[in-house]
Protein backbone atom coordinates (compact mmCIF):
# COMPACT_ATOMS: atom_id res chain seq x y z
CA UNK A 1 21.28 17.43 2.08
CA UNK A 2 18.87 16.34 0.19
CA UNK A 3 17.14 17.37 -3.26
CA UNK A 4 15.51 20.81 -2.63
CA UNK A 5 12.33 21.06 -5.02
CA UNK A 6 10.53 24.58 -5.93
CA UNK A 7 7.24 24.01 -5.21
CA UNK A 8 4.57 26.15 -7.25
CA UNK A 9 2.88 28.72 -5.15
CA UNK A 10 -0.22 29.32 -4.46
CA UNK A 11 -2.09 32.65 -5.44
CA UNK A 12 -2.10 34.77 -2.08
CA UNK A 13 -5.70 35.14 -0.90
CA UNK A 14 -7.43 38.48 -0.91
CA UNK A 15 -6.31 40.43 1.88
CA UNK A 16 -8.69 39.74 5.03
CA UNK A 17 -9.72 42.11 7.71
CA UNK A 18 -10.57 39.89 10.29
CA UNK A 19 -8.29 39.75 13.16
CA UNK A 20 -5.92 36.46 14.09
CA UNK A 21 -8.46 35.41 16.62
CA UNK A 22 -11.37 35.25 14.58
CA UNK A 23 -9.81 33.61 11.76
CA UNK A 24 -11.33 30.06 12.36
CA UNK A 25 -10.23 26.78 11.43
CA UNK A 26 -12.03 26.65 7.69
CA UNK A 27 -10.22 29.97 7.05
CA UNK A 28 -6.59 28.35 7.96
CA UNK A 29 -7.61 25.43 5.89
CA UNK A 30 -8.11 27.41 2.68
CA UNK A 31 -5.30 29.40 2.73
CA UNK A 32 -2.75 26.65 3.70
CA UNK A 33 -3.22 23.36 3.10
CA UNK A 34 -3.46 22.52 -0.96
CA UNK A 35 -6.72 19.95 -1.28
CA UNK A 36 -5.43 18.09 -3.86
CA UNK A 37 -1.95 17.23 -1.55
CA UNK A 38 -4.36 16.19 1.30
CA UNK A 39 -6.77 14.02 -0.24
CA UNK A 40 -3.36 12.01 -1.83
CA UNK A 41 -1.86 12.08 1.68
CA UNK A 42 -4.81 10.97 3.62
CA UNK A 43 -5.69 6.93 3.77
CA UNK A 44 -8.28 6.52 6.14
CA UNK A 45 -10.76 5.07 3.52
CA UNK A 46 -8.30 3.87 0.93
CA UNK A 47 -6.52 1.52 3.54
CA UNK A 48 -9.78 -0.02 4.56
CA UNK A 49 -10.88 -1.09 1.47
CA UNK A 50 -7.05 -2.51 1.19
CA UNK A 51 -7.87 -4.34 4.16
CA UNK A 52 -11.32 -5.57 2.99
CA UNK A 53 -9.85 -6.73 -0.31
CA UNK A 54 -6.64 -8.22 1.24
CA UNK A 55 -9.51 -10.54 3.11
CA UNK A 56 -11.80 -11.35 0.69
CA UNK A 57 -8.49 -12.56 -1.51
CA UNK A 58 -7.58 -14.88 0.98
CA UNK A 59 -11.44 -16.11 1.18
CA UNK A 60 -10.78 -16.51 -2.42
CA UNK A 61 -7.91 -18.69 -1.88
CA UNK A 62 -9.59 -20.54 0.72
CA UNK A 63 -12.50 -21.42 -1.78
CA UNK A 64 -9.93 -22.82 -4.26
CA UNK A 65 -8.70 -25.04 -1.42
CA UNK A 66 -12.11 -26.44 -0.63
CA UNK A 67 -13.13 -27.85 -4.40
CA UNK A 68 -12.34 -31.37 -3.30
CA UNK A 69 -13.41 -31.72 0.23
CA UNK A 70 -16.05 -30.52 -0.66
CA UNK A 71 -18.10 -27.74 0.48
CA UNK A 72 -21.08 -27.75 0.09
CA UNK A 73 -22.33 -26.51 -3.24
CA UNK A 74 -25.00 -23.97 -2.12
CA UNK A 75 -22.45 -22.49 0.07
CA UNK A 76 -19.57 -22.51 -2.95
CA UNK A 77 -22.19 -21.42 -5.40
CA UNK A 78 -23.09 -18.50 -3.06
CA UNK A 79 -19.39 -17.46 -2.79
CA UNK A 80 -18.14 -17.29 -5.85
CA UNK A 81 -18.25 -14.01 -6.18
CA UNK A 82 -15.06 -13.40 -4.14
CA UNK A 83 -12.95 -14.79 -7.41
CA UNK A 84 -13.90 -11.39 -8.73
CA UNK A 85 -11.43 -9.54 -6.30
CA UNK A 86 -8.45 -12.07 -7.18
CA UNK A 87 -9.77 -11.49 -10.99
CA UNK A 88 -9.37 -14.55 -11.75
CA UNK A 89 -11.86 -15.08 -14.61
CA UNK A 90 -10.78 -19.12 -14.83
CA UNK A 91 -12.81 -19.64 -11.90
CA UNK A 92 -15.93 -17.80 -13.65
CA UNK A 93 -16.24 -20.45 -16.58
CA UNK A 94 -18.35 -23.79 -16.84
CA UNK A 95 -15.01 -25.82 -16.52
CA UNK A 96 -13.45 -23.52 -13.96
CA UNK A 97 -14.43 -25.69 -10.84
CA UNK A 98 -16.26 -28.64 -9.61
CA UNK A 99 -18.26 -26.04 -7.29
CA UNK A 100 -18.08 -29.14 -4.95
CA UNK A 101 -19.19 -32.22 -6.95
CA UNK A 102 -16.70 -35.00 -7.44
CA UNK A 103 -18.97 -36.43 -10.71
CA UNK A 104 -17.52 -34.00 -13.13
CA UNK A 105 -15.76 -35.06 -15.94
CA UNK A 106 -12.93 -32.49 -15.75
CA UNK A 107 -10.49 -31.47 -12.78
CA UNK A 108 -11.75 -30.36 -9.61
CA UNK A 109 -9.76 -27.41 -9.59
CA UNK A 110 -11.07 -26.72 -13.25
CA UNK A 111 -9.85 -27.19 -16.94
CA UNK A 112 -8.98 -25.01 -19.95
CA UNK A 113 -7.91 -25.45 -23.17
CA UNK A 114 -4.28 -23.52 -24.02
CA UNK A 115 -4.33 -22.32 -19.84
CA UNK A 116 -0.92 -21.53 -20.75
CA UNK A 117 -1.67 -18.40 -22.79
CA UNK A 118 -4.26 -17.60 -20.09
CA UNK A 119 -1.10 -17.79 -17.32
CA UNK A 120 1.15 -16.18 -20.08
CA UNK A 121 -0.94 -12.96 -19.77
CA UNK A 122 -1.16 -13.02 -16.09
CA UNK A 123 2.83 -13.53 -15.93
CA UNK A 124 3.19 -10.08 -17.98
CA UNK A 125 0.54 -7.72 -16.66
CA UNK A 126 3.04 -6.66 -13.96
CA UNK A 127 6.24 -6.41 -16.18
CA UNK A 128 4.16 -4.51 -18.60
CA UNK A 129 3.23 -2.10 -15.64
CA UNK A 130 6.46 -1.87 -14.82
CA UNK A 131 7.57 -1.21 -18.99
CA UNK A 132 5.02 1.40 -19.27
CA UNK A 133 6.50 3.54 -16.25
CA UNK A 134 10.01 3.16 -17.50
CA UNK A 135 8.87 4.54 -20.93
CA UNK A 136 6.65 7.16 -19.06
CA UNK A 137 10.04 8.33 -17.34
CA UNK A 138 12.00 8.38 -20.55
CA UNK A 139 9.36 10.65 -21.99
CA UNK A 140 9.02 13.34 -19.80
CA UNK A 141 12.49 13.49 -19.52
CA UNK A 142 13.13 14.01 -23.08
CA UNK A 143 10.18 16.36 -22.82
CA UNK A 144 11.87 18.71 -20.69
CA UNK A 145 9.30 18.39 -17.95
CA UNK A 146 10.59 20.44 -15.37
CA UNK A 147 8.62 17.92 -12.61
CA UNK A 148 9.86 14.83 -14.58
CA UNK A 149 11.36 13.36 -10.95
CA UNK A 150 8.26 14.03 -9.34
CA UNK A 151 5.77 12.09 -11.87
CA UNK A 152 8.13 9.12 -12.07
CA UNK A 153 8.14 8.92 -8.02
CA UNK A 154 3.98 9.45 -7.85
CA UNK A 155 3.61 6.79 -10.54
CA UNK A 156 6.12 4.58 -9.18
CA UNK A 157 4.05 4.37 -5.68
CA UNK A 158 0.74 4.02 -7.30
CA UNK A 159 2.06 1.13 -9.58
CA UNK A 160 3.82 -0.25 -6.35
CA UNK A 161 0.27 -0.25 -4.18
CA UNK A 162 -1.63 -2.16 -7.55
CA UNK A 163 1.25 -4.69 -7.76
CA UNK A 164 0.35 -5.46 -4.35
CA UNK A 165 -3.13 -6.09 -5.42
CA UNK A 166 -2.63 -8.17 -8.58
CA UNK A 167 0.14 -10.55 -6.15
CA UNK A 168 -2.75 -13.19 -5.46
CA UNK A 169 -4.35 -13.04 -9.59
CA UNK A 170 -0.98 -13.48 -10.74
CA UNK A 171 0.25 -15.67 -8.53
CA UNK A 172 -2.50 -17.92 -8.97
CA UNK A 173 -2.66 -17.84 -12.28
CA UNK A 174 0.99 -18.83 -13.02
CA UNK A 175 1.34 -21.21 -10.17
CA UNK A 176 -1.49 -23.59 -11.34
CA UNK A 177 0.56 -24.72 -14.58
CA UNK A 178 3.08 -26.61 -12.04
CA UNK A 179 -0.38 -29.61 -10.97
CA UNK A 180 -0.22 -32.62 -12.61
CA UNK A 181 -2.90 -35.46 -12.53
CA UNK A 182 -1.78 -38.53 -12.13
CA UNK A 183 -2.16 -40.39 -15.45
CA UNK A 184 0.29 -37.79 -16.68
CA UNK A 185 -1.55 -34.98 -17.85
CA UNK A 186 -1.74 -31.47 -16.96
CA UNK A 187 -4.13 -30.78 -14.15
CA UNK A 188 -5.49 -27.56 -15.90
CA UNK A 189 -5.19 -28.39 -19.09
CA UNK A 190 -4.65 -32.53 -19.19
CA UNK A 191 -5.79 -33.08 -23.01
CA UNK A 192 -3.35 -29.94 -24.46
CA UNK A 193 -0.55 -30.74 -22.49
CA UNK A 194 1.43 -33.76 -20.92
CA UNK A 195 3.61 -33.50 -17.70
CA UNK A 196 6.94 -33.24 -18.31
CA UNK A 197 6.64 -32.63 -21.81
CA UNK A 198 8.62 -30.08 -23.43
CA UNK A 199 5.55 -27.20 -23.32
CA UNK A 200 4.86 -27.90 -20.00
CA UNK A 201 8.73 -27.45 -18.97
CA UNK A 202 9.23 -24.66 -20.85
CA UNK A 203 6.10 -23.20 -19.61
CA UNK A 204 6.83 -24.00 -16.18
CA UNK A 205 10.57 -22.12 -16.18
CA UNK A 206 9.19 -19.28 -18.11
CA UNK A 207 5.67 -18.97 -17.08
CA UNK A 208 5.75 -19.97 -13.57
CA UNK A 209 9.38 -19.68 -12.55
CA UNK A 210 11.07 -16.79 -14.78
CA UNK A 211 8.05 -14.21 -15.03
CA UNK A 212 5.65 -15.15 -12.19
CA UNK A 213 8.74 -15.73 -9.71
CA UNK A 214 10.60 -12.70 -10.49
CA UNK A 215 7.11 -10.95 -9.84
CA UNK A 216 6.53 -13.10 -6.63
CA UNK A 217 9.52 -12.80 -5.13
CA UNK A 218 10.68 -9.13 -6.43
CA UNK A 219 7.75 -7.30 -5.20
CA UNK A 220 8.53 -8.11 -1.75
CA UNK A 221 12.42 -7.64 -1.85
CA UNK A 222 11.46 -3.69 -3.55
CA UNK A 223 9.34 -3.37 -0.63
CA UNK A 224 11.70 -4.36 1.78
CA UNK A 225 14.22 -1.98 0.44
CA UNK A 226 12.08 0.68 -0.22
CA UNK A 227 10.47 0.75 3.48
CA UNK A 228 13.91 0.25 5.08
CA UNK A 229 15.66 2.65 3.27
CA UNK A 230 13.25 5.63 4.86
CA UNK A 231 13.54 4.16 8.47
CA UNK A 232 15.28 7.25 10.30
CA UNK A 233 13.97 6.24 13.41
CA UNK A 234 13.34 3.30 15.76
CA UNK A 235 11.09 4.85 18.29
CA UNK A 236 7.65 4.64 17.89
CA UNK A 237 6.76 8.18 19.03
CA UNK A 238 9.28 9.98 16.81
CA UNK A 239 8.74 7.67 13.86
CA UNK A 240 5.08 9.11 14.17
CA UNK A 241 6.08 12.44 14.75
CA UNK A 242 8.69 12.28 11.58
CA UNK A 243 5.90 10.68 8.99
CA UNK A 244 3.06 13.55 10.11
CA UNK A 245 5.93 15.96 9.71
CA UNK A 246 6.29 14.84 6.16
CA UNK A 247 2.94 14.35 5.79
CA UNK A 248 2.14 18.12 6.90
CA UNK A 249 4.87 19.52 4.42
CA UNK A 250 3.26 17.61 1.29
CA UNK A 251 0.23 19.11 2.31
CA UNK A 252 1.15 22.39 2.47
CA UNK A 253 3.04 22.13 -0.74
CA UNK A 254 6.67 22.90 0.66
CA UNK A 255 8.18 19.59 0.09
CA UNK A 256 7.83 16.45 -1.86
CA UNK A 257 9.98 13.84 0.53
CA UNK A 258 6.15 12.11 1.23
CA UNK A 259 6.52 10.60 -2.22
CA UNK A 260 10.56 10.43 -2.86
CA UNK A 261 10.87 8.14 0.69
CA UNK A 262 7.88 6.22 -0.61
CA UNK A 263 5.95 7.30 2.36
CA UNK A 264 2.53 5.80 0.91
CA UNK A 265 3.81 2.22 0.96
CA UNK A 266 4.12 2.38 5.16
CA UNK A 267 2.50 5.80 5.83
CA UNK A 268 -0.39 3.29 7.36
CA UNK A 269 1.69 1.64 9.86
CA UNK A 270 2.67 2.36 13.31
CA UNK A 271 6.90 1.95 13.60
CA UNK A 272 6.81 -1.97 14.76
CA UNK A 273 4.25 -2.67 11.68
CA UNK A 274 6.33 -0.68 8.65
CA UNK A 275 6.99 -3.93 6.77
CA UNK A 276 2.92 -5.47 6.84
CA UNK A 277 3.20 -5.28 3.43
CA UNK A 278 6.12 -7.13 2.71
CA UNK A 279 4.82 -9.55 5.38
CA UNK A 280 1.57 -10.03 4.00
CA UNK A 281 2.98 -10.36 0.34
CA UNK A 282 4.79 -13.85 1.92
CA UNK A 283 2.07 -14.87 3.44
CA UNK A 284 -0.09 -14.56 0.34
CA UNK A 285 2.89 -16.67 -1.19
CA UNK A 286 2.80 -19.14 1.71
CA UNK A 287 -0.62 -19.99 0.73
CA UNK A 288 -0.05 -20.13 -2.87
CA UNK A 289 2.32 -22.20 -2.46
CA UNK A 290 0.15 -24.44 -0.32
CA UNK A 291 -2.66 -24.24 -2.78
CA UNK A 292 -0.52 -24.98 -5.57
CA UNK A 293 2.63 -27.10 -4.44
CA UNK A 294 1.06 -29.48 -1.63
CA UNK A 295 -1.55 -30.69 -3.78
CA UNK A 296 -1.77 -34.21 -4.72
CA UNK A 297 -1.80 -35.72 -8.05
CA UNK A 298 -5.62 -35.69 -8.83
CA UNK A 299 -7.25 -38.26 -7.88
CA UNK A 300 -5.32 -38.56 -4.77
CA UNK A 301 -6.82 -36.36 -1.93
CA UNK A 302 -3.20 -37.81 0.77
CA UNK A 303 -2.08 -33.75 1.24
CA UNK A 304 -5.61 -32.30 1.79
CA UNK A 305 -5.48 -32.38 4.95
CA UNK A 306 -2.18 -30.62 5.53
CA UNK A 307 -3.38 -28.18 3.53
CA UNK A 308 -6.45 -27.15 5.57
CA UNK A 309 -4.37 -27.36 8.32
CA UNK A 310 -1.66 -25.27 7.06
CA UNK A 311 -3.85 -23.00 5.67
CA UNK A 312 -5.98 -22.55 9.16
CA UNK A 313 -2.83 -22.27 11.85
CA UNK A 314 -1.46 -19.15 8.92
CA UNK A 315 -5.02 -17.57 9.04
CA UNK A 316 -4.74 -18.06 12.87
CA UNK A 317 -1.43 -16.33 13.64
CA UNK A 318 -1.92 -13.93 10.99
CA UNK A 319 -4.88 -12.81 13.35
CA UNK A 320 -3.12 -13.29 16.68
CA UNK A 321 -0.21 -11.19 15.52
CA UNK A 322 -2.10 -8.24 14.27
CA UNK A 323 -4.46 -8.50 17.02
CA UNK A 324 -1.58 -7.95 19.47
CA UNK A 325 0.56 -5.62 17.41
CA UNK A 326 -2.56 -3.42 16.71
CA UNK A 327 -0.37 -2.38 13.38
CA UNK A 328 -2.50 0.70 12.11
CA UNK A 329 -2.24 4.02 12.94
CA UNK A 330 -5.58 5.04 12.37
CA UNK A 331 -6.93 3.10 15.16
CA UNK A 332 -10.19 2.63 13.21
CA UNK A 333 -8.38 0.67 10.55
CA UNK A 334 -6.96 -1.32 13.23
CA UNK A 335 -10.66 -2.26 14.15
CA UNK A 336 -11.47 -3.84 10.97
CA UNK A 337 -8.55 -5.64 10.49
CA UNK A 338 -9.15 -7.37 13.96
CA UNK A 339 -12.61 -8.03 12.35
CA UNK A 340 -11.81 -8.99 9.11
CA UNK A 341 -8.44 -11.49 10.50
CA UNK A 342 -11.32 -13.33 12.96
CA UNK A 343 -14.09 -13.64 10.45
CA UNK A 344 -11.15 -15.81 8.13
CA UNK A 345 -10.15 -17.82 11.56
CA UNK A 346 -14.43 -18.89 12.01
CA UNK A 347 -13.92 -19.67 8.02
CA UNK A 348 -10.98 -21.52 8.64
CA UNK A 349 -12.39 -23.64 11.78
CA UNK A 350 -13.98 -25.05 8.90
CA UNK A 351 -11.32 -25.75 6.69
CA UNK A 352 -9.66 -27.26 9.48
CA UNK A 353 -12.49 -29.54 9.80
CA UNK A 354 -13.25 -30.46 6.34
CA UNK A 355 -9.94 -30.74 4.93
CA UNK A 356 -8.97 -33.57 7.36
CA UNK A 357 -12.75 -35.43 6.64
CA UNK A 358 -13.85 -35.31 10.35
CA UNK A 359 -17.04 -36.59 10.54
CA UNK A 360 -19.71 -35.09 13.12
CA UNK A 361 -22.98 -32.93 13.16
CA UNK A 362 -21.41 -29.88 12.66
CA UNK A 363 -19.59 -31.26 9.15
CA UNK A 364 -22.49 -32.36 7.46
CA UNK A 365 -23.37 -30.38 4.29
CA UNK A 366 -26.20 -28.41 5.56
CA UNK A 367 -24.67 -27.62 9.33
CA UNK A 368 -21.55 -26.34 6.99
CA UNK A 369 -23.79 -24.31 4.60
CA UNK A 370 -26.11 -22.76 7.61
CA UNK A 371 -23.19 -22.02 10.12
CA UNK A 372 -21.04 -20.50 7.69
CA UNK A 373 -23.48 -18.09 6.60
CA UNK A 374 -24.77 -17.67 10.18
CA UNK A 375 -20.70 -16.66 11.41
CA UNK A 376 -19.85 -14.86 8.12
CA UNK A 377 -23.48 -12.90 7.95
CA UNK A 378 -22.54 -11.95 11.99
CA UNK A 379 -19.10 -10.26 11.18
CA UNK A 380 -20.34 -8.63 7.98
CA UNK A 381 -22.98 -7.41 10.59
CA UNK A 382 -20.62 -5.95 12.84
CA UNK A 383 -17.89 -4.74 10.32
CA UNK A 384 -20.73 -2.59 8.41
CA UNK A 385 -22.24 -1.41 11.94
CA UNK A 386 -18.56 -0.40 12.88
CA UNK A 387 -18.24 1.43 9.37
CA UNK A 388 -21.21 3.41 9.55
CA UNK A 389 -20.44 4.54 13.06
CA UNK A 390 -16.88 5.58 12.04
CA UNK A 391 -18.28 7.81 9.08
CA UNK A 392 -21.11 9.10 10.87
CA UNK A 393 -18.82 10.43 13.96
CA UNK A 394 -16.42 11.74 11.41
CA UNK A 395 -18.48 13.84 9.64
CA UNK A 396 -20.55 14.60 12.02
CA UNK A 397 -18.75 15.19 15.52
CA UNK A 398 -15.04 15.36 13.58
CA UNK A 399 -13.46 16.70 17.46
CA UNK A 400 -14.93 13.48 18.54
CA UNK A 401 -13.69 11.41 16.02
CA UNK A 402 -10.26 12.81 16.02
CA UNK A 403 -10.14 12.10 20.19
CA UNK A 404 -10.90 8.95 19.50
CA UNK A 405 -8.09 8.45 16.98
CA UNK A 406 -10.85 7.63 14.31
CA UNK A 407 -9.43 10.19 11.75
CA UNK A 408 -6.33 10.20 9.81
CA UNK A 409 -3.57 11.84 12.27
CA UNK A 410 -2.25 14.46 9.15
CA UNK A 411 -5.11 16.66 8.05
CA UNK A 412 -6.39 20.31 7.33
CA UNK A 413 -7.82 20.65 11.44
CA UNK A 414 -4.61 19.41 12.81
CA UNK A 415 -3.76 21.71 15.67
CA UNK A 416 -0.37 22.36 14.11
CA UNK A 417 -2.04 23.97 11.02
CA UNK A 418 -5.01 25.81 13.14
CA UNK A 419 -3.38 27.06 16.49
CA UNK A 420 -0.44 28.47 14.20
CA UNK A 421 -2.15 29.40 11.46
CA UNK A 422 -0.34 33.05 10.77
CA UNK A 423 3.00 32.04 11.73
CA UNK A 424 2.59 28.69 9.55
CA UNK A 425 1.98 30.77 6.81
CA UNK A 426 4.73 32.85 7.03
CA UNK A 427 6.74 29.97 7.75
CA UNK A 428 5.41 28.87 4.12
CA UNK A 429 5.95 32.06 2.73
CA UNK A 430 9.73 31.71 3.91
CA UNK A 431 10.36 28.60 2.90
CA UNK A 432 8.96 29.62 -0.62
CA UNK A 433 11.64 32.54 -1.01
CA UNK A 434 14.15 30.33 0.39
CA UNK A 435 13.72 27.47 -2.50
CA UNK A 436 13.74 30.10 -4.96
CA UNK A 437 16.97 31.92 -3.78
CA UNK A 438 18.37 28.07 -4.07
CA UNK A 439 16.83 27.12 -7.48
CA UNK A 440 17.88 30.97 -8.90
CA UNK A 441 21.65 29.96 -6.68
CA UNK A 442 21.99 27.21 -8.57
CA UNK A 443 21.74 28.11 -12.05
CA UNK A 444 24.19 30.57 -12.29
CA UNK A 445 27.98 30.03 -11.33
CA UNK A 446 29.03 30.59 -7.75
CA UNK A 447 30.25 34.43 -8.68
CA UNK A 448 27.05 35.55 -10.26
CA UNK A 449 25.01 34.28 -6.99
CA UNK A 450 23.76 37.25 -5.02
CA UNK A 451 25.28 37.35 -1.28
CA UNK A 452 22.49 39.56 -0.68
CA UNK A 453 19.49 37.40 -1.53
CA UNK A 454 21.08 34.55 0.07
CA UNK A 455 21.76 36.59 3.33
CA UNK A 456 17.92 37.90 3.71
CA UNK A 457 16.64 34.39 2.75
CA UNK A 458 19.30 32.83 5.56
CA UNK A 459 17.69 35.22 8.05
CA UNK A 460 14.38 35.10 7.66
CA UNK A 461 14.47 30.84 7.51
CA UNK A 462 16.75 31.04 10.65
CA UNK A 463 14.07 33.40 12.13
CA UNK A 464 10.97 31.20 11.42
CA UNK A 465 13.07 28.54 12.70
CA UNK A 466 13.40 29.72 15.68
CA UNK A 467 9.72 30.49 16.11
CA UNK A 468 9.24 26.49 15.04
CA UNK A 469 11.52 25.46 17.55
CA UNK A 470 9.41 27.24 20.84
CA UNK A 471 6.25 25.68 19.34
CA UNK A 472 7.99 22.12 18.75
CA UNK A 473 6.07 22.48 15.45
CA UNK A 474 6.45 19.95 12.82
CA UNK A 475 7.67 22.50 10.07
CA UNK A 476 10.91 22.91 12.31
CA UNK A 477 12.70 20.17 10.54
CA UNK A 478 12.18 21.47 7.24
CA UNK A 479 13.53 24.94 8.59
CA UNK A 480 16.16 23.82 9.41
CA UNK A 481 17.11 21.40 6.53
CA UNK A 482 16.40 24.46 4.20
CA UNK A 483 18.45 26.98 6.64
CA UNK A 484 21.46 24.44 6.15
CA UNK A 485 21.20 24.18 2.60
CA UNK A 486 20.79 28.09 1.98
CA UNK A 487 23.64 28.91 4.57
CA UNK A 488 25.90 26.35 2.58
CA UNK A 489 25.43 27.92 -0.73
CA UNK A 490 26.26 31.78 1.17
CA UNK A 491 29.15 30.41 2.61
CA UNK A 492 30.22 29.02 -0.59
CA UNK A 493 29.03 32.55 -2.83
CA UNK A 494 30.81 34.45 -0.21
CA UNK A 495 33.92 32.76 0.07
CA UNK A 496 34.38 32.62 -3.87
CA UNK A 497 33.98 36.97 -3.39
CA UNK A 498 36.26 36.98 -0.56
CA UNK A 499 38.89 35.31 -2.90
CA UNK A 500 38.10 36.77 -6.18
CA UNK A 501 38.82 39.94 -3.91
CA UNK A 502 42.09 38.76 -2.61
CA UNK A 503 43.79 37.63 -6.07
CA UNK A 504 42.59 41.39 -7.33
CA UNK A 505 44.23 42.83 -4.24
């Protein structure tokens, strides 16, 4: 069994006279569902602009790529902006990049004095993350904080979703130290530091390797475990079925389980899609690593080629696959990410192109600039036409939009909240008492527990379960769980009596 957790109760609501029929769906929402739970459960927006920022980071990477080719500088001038959602200020300053011209005096992938300290930072902002919520834990701990294992658990999955979104700053930050030019200096930094020296070594294994690797390669592998570790089921229906059934408890405030199987990491993804985000943290390595490690010692340009082509065929099957797995559950967010996957495959047609210098109409610096902005200005077109439709229908024609599998599956109009809505909230009630009678169970050695209290709570649980169970209602499996737990502490109260009884006797 696992951890049962007292959930604070709501005030009861005044005492309505309407009947059960009239009681509409606004009414069932108020009473039931806790707001607070449902905005934290529900991702419809909040995985789109993960989406949207998982894209432009790879555009980002792809604009690194292209400093030597080179684009054209209009069009690299134009798009610089995206370095703003891998943060990586570098690229921001005078020095940062040749923003296409091959006259400059300093790297084409840019220059800066002491880059090490700049990478040094970079390598720590996720260990510090990771230092402040260990500290965080030991605090409210020794504070006594009765919901001590539910902060740490909360914190631990927000910290785990903005890991994921620092993977390409930090990456790139730390993995740039490894370029050398070659007349022996640094790429990034060729007049502080020689290659091979002893700064650049030890800056390389504990830069690069010890801090940015760990991060690199241990935010997948926590992933991993964390995702696979909640798998209870390999079907695709009742893996959907199981997550809205957790969802729907965290919602109503009976349970916590949403955040201790770290349901927020996955809770996006159909069955067969679970891991995207370990998948999407190695391919954001792949391309790091072909950014970074593939290069050729400036001024040689022998790898760029491979690079663009590398770099296209990922972008390419990155698309195909999600295209065909159709990985989202909210089939909306499954829509943009089609979108958004293409609109990097018409980008990378031109990587393709330019990276292995083929020389034709399309490839000359103003066909580049004009059909790149005619191809990206078309998607950006269509994804913000798509958006707008999606938050007009939901908001305005939410039936619609909930047919149509636009809105998140787990929310306060689900029919399991508003077609049950009294016997849900006695259900609630029920499995209110029935945590009690376990928390109050627990405390006190097995002879003080009341047999009584245990008994009542064991009947009515067993009774709503029942109910549950000729609905096939979500709530059943908590029912049940509870029913188990509270009939295991009864038989254990009452079997201690019966004894006690019989050494008396």
């Amino acid at each position: 069994m696992g951890r049962q957790v007292v959930i604070p109760q709501r005030s009861a609501p005044a005492k309505d006279s309407t009947t059960d029929d009239t009681k509409d769906v606004a009414y069932w929402s108020r009473v039931l569902v806790v707001p607070s739970r449902s905005r934290q459960v529900s991702r419809l927006w909040l995985e789109k602009a993960l989406v949207l920022t998982d894209g432009v980071q790879l555009f980002a990477l792809m604009w690194q790529l292209s400093q030597p080719w080179p684009w054209p500088a209009r069009w690299l001038g134009a798009t610089r902006w995206s370095n703003a959602f891998t943060l990586d200020f570098f690229s921001f300053r005078a020095t940062g990049a040749a923003m296409g011209s091959t006259s400059q005096s300093f790297s084409l992938w840019g220059e800066m004095p002491h880059y090490w300290l700049y990478a040094l930072v970079w390598a720590l902002v996720p260990w510090t993350g990771v230092l402040v919520l260990q500290i965080a834990k030991r605090t409210w701990t020794k504070q006594g904080r009765s919901d001590f294992l539910l902060l740490g658990v909360t914190w631990e999955n927000v910290l785990l979703q903005i890991l994921q979104s620092l993977y390409v700053p930090a990456g790139l930050a730390v993995l740039r130290l490894v370029n050398c030019n070659a007349d022996g200096g640094v790429s990034v930094d060729p007049t502080g530091m020689s290659c091979g020296s002893v700064g650049h070594v030890m800056a390389v294994l504990v830069i690069t390797c010890a801090l940015g690797g760990g991060f690199l390669v241990g935010l997948p592998w926590i992933l991993r475990r964390r995702i696979r570790e909640s798998m209870v089921h390999s079907s695709v229906e009742k893996h959907e079925r199981f997550v809205q059934g957790k969802e729907l408890e965290f919602i109503l405030g009976t349970s916590d389980t949403y955040l201790e199987l770290y349901m927020p990491q996955f809770a996006s993804f159909r069955r067969h899609s679970v891991e995207m985000p370990v998948q999407m943290c190695i391919l954001k390595l792949l391309l790091l690593l072909v950014f970074s490690v593939l290069r050729s010692p400036p001024p040689s340009m022998a790898n760029q080629g491979m690079q663009g082509s590398i770099f296209f065929f990922v972008v390419v099957s990155l698309a195909v696959y999600r295209t065909w797995r159709f990985p989202y559950r909210c089939v909306s967010t499954s829509y943009l990410v089609i979108l958004v996957d293409w609109m990097l495959v018409a980008n990378g047609v031109f990587v393709l192109l330019c990276a292995n210098g083929v020389r034709s109409a399309l490839t000359v610096s103003t066909s580049v600039t004009s059909s790149l902005t005619f191809l990206n200005a078309c998607f950006l077109v269509m994804i913000g036409s798509k958006g707008l439709h999606d938050f007009a229908l939901i908001n305005l024609h939410p039936q619609s939009a909930k047919a149509k599998g636009l809105c998140w599956p787990t929310n306060e109009r689900m029919k399991e909240i508003i077609y049950y809505g009294s016997k849900v909230e006695s259900w609630v009630k029920a499995i209110h008492i029935a945590q009690s009678t376990i928390l109050a169970s627990l405390l006190v050695i097995p002879s003080m527990r009341s047999c009584e209290d245990l008994k009542t709570a064991l009947d009515q649980v067993e009774l709503c379960y029942e109910e549950a169970v000729s609905c096939d209602h979500l709530l059943m499996g908590q029912l049940y769980e509870v029913s188990l737990y509270v009939h295991e502490l009864y038989i254990q109260s009452l079997s201690y009596q019966l004894a006690m009884a019989t050494c008396f006797d």
